[in-house]
C-alpha atoms as a PDB file:
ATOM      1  CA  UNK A   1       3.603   1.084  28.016  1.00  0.00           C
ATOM      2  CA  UNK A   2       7.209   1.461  28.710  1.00  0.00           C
ATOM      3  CA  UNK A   3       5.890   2.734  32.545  1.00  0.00           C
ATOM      4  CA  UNK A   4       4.042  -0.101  32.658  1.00  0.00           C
ATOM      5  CA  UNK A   5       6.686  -2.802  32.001  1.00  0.00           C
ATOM      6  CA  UNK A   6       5.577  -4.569  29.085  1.00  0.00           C
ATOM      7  CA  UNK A   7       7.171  -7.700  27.745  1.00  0.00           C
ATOM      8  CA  UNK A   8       7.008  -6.693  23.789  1.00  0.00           C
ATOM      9  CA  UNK A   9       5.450  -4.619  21.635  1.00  0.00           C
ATOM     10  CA  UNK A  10       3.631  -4.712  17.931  1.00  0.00           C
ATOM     11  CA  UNK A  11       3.855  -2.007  15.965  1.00  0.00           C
ATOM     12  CA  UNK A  12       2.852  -0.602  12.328  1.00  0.00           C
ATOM     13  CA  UNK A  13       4.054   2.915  11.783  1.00  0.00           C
ATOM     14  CA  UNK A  14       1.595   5.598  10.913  1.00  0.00           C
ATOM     15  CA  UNK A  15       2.103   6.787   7.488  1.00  0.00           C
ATOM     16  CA  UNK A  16       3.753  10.188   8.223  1.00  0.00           C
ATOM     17  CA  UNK A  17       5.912   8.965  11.158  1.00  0.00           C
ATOM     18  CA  UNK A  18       9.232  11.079  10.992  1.00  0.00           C
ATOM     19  CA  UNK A  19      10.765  10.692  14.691  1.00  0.00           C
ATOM     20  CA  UNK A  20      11.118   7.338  15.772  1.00  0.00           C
ATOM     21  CA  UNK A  21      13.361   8.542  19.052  1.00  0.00           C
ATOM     22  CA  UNK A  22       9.683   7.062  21.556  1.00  0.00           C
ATOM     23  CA  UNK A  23      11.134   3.846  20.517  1.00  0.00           C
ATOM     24  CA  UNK A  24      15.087   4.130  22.447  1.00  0.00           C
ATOM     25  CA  UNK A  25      13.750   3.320  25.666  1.00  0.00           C
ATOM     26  CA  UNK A  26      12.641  -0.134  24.527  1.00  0.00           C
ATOM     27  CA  UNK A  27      16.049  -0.832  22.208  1.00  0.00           C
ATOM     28  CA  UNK A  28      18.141   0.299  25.646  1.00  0.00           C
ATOM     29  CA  UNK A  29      16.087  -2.329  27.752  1.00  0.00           C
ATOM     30  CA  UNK A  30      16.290  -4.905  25.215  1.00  0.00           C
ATOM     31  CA  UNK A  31      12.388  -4.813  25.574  1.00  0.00           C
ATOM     32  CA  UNK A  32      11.111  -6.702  21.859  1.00  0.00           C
ATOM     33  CA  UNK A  33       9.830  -4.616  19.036  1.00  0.00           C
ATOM     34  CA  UNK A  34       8.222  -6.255  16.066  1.00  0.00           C
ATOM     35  CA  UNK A  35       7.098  -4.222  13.181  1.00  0.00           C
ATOM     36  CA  UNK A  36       4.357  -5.387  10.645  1.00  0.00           C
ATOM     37  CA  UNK A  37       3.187  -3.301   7.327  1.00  0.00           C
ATOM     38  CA  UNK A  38       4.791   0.080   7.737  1.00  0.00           C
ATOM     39  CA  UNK A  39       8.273  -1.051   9.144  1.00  0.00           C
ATOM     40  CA  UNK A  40      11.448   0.166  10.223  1.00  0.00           C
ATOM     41  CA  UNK A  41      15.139  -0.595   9.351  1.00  0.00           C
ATOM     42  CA  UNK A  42      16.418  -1.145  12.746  1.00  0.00           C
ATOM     43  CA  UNK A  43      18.765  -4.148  13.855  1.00  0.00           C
ATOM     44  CA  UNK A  44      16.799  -4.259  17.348  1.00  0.00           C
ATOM     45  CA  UNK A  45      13.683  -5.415  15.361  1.00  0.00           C
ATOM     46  CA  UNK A  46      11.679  -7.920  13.587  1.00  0.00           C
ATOM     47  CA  UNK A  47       9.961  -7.001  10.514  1.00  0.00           C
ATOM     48  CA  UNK A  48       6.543  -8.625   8.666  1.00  0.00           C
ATOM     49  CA  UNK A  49       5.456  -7.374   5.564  1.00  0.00           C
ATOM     50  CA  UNK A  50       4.860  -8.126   1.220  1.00  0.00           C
ATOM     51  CA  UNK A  51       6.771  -7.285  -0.971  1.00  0.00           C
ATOM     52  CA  UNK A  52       5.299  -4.006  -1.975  1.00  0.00           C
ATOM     53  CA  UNK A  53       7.401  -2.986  -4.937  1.00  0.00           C
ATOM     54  CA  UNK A  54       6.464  -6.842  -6.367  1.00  0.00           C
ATOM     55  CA  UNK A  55       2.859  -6.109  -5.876  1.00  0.00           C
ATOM     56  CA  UNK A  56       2.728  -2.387  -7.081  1.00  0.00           C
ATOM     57  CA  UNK A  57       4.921  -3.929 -10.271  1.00  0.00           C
ATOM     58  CA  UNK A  58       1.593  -6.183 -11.140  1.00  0.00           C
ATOM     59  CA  UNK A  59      -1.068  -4.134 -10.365  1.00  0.00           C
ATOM     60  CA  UNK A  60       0.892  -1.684 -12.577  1.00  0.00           C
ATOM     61  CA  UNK A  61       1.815  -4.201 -15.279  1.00  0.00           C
ATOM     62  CA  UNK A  62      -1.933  -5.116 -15.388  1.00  0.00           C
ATOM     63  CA  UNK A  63      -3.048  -1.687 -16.027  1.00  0.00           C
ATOM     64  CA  UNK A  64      -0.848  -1.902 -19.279  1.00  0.00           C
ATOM     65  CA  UNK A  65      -1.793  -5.273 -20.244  1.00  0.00           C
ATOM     66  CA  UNK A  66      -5.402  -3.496 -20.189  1.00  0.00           C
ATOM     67  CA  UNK A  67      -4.324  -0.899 -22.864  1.00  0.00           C
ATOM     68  CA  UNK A  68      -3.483   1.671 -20.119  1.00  0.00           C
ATOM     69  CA  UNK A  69      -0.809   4.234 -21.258  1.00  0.00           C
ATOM     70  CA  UNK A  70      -1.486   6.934 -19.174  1.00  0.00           C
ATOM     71  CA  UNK A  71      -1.365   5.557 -15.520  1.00  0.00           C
ATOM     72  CA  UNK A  72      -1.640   7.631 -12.569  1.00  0.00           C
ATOM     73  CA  UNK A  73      -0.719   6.922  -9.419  1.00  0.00           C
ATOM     74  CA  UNK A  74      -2.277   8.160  -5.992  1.00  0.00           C
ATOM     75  CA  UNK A  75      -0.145   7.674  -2.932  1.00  0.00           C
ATOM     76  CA  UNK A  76       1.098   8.479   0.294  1.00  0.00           C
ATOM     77  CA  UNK A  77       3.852  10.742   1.755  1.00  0.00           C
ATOM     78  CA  UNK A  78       7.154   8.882   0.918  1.00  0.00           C
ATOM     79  CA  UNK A  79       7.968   8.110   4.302  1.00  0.00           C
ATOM     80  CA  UNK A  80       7.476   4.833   4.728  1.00  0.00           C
ATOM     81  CA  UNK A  81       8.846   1.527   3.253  1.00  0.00           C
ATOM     82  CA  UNK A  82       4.774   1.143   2.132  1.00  0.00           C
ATOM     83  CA  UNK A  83       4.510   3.898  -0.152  1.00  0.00           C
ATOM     84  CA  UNK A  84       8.099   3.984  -1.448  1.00  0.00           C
ATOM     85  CA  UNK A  85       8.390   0.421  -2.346  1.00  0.00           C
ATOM     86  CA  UNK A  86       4.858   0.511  -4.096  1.00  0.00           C
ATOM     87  CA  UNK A  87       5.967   3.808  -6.057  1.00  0.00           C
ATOM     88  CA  UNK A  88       9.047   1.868  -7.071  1.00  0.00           C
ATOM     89  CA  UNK A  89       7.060  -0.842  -8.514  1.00  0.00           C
ATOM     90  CA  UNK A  90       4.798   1.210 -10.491  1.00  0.00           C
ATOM     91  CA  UNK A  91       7.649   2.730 -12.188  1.00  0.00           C
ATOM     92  CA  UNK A  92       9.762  -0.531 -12.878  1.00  0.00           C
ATOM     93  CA  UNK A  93       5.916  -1.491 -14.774  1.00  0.00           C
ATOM     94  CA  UNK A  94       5.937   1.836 -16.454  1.00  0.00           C
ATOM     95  CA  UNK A  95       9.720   1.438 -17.838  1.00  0.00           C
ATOM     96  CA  UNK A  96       9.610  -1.914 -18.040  1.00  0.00           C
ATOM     97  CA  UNK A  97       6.922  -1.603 -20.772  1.00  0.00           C
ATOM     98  CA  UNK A  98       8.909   1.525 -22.331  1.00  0.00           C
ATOM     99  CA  UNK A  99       6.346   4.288 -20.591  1.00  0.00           C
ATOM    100  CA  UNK A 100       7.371   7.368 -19.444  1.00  0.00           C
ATOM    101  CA  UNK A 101       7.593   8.035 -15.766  1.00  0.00           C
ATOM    102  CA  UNK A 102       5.770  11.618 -15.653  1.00  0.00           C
ATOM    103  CA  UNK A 103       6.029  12.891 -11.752  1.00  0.00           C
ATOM    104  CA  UNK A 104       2.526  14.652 -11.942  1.00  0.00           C
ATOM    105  CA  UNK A 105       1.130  11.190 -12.614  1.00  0.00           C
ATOM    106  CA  UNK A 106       2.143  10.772  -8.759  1.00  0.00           C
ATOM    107  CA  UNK A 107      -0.806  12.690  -6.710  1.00  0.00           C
ATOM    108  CA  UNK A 108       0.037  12.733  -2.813  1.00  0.00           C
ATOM    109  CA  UNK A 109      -2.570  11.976  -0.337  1.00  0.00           C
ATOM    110  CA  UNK A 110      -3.597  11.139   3.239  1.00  0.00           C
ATOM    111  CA  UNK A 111      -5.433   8.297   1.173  1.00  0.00           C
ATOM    112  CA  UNK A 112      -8.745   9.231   2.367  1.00  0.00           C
ATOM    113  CA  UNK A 113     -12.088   8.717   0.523  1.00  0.00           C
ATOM    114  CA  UNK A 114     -12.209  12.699   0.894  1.00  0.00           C
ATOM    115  CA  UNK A 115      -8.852  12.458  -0.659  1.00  0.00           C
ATOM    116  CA  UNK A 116      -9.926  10.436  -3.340  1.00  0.00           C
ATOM    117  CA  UNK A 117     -12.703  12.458  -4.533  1.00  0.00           C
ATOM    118  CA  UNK A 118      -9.936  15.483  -4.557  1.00  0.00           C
ATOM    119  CA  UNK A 119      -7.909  13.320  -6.975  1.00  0.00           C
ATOM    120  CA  UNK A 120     -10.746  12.814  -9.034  1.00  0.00           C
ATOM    121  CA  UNK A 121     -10.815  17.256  -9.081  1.00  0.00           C
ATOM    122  CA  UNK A 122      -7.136  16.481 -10.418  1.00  0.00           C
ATOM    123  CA  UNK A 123      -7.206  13.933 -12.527  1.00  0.00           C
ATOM    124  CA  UNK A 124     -10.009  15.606 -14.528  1.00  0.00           C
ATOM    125  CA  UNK A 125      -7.805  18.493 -14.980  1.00  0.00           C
ATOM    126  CA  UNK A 126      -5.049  16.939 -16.726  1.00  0.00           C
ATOM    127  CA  UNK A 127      -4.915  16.977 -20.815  1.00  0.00           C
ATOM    128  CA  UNK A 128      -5.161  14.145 -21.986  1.00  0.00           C
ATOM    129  CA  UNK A 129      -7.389  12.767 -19.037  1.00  0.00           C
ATOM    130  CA  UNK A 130      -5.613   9.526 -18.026  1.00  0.00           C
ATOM    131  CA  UNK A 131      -6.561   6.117 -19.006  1.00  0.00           C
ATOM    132  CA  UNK A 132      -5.526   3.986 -15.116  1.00  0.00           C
ATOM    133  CA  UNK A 133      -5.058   5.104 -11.997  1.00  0.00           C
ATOM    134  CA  UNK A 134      -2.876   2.715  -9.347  1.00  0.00           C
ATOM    135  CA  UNK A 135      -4.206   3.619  -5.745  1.00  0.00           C
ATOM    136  CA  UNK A 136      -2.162   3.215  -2.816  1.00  0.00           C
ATOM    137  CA  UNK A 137      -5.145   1.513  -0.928  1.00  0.00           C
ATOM    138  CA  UNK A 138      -8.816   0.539  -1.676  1.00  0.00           C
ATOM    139  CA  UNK A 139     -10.859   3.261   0.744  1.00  0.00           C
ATOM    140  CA  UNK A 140      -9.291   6.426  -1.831  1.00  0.00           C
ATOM    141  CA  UNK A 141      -9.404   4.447  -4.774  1.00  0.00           C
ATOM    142  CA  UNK A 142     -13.366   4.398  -3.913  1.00  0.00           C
ATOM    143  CA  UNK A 143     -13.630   7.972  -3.157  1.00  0.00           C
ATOM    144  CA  UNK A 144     -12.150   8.755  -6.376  1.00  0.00           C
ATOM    145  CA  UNK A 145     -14.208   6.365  -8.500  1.00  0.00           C
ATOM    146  CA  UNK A 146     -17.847   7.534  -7.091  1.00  0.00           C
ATOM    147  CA  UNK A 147     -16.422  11.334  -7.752  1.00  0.00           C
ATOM    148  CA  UNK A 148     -15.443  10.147 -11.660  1.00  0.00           C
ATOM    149  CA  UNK A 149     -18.113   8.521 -11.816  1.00  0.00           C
ATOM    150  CA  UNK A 150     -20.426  11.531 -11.095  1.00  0.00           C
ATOM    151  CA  UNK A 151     -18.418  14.042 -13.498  1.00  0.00           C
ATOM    152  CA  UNK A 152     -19.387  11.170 -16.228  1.00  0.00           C
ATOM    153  CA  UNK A 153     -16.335   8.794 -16.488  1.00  0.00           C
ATOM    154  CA  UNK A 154     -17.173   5.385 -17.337  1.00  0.00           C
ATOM    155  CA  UNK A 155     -15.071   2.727 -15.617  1.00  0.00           C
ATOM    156  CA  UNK A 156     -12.986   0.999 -16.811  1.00  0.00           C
ATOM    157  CA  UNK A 157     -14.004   1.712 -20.603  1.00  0.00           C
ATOM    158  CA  UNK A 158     -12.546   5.681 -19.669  1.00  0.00           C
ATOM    159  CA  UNK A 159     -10.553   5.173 -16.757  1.00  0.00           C
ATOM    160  CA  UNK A 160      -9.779   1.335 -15.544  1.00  0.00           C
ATOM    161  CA  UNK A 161      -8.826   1.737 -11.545  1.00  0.00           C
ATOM    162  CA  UNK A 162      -6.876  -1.038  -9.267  1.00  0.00           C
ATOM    163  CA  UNK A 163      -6.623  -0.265  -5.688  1.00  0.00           C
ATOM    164  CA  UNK A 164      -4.685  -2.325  -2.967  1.00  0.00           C
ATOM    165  CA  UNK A 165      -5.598  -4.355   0.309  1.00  0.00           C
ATOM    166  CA  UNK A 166      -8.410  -5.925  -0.432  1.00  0.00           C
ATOM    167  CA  UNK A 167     -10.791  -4.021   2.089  1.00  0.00           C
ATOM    168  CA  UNK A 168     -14.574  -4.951   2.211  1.00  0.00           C
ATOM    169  CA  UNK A 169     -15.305  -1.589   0.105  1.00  0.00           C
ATOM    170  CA  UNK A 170     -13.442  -3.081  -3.011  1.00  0.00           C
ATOM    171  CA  UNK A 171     -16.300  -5.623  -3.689  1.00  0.00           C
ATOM    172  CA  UNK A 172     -19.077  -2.632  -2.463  1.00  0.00           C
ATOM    173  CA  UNK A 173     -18.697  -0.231  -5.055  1.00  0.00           C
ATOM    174  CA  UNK A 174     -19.906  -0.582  -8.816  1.00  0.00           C
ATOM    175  CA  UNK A 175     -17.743  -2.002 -10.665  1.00  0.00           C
ATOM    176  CA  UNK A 176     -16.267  -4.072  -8.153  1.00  0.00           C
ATOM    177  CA  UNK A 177     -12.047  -2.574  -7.803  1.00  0.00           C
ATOM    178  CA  UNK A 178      -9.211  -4.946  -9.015  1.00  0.00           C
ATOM    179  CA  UNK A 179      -7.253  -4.619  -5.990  1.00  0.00           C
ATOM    180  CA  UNK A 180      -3.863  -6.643  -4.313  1.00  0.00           C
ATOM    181  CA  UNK A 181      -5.098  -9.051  -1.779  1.00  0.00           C
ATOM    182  CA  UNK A 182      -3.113  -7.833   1.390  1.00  0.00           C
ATOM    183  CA  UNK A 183      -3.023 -10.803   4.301  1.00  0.00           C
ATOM    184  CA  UNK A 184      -3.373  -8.821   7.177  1.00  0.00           C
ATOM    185  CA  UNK A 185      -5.002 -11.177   9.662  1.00  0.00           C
ATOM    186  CA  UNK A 186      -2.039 -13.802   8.668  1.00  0.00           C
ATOM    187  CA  UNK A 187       0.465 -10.659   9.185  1.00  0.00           C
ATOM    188  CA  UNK A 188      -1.137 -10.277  12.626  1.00  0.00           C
ATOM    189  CA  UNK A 189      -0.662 -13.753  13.392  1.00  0.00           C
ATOM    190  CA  UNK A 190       2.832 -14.225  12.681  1.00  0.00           C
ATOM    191  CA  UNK A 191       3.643 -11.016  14.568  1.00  0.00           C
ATOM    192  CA  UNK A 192       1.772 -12.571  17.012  1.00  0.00           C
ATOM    193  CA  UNK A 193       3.599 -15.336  17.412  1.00  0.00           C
ATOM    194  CA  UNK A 194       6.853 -14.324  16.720  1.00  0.00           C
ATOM    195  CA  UNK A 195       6.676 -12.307  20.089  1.00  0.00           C
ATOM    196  CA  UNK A 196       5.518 -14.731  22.003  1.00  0.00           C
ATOM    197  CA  UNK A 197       8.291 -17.116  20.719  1.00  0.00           C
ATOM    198  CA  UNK A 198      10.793 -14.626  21.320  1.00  0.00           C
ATOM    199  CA  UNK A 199       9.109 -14.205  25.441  1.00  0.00           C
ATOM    200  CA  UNK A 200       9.348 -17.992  25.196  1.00  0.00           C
ATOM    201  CA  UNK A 201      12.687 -18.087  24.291  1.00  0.00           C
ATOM    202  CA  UNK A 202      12.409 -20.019  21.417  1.00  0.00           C
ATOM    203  CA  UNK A 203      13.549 -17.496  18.823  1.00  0.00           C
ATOM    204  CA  UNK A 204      15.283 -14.196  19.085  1.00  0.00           C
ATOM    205  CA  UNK A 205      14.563 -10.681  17.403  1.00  0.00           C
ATOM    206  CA  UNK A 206      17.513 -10.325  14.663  1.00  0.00           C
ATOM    207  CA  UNK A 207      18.438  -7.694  12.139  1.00  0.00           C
ATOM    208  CA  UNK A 208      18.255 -10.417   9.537  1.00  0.00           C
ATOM    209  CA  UNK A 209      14.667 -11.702  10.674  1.00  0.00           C
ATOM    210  CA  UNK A 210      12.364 -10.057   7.947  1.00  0.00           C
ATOM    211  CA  UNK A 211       9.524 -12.400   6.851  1.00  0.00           C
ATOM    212  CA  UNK A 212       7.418 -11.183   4.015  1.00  0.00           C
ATOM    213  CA  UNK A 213       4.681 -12.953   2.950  1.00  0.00           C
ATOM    214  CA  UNK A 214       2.378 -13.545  -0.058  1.00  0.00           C
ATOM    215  CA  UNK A 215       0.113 -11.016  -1.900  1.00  0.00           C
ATOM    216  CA  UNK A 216      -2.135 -11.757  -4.604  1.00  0.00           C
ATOM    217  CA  UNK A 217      -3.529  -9.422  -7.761  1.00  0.00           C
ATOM    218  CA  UNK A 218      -7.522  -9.944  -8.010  1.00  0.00           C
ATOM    219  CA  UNK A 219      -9.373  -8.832 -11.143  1.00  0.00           C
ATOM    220  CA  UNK A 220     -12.473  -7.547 -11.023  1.00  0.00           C
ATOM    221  CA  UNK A 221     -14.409  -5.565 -12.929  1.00  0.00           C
ATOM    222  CA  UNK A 222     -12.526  -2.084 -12.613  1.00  0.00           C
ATOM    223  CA  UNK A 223     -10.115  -3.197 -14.870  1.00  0.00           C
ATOM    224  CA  UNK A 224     -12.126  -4.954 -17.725  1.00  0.00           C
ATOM    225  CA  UNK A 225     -12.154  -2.865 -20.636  1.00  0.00           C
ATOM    226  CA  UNK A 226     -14.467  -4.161 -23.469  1.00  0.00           C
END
């Protein structure tokens, strides 16, 4: 792209990005990088994202309100601002409501479905079994239900689940999954048009430009212990 002389660039990390040195050629050219989702701290840039921690804090907190003491939580690497943030939030819910953080509550994932239904392995392991699980994004949260599910877990009565983004899947499976509604087509559209105001010249890519936008907890089913 750089070869090729492009006028900007939109970007959203992969979740175990570690080098970020592909990225000097466009800070030395002054060439535009906006970041959306999985972001950067970098003066050169624009970032677009939720607040994660905010959203993992009530998916969390709703867990609790549900009767949920034991919550585990499936994630990704800690390497981006994603998966740190939303671990951050689910402990501020757990101490907030005087819980315990326990560190093999936190299972580490690619956040697959495979990797879901490996959870599930794990989770069925521990002693006492937990009562929540907190998944990083819907598509694992899934895999690990239908594996639970199989071994003879009811949900939510045994173990109430909320996953995060939203994705198709969430209102697919059985129950449907209590999930935080991520906006990603409005995130693509203000990245969008943040870099073609910037080409424009009617706005400029500062350290101080972060725009985070609006998530939203939905209930479903998952959660709805009777």
């Amino acid at each position: 792209m750089f070869d090729n002389r492009v006028d900007g660039i939109l970007v959203s990390l992969a979740y175990d990005t570690e080098d970020l040195s592909h990225f000097d050629a466009f800070f030395k050219r002054r060439i535009p990088l906006i970041f959306f989702d999985r972001v950067v701290d970098d003066e050169n840039c624009t970032n677009i994202l939720i607040d994660n921690r905010k959203a993992a804090y009530e998916a969390t907190t709703h867990l609790i309100k549900q009767g949920c003491k034991r919550i585990v939580h499936i994630t990704a690497t800690p390497k981006r601002n994603v998966y740190v943030d939303r671990l951050q939030g689910y402990k501020h819910a757990l101490s907030d409501s005087d819980i315990a953080f326990r560190q093999d509550y936190v299972l580490i994932s690619n956040l697959s479905q495979e990797a879901g239904l490996i959870a599930a392995q794990e989770i069925l392991k521990m002693n006492p079994v937990p009562d929540g699980v907190f998944v990083a994004n819907d598509n694992c949260a899934v895999g690990c239900m239908l594996a639970l599910k199989q071994a003879g877990i009811k949900i939510p009565d045994d173990i109430a689940f909320v996953g995060f983004n939203n994705d198709p899947v969430s209102k697919v499976i059985e129950p449907n999954l209590t999930t935080i509604n991520y906006p990603g087509y409005e995130m693509g559209e203000v990245a969008a048009r943040n870099l073609i105001n910037h080409l424009n010249g009617k706005a400029t890519i500062r350290s101080t430009n972060t725009i985070i936008l609006r998530s939203e907890l939905i209930i479903r089913d998952s959660t709805k212990k009777k």
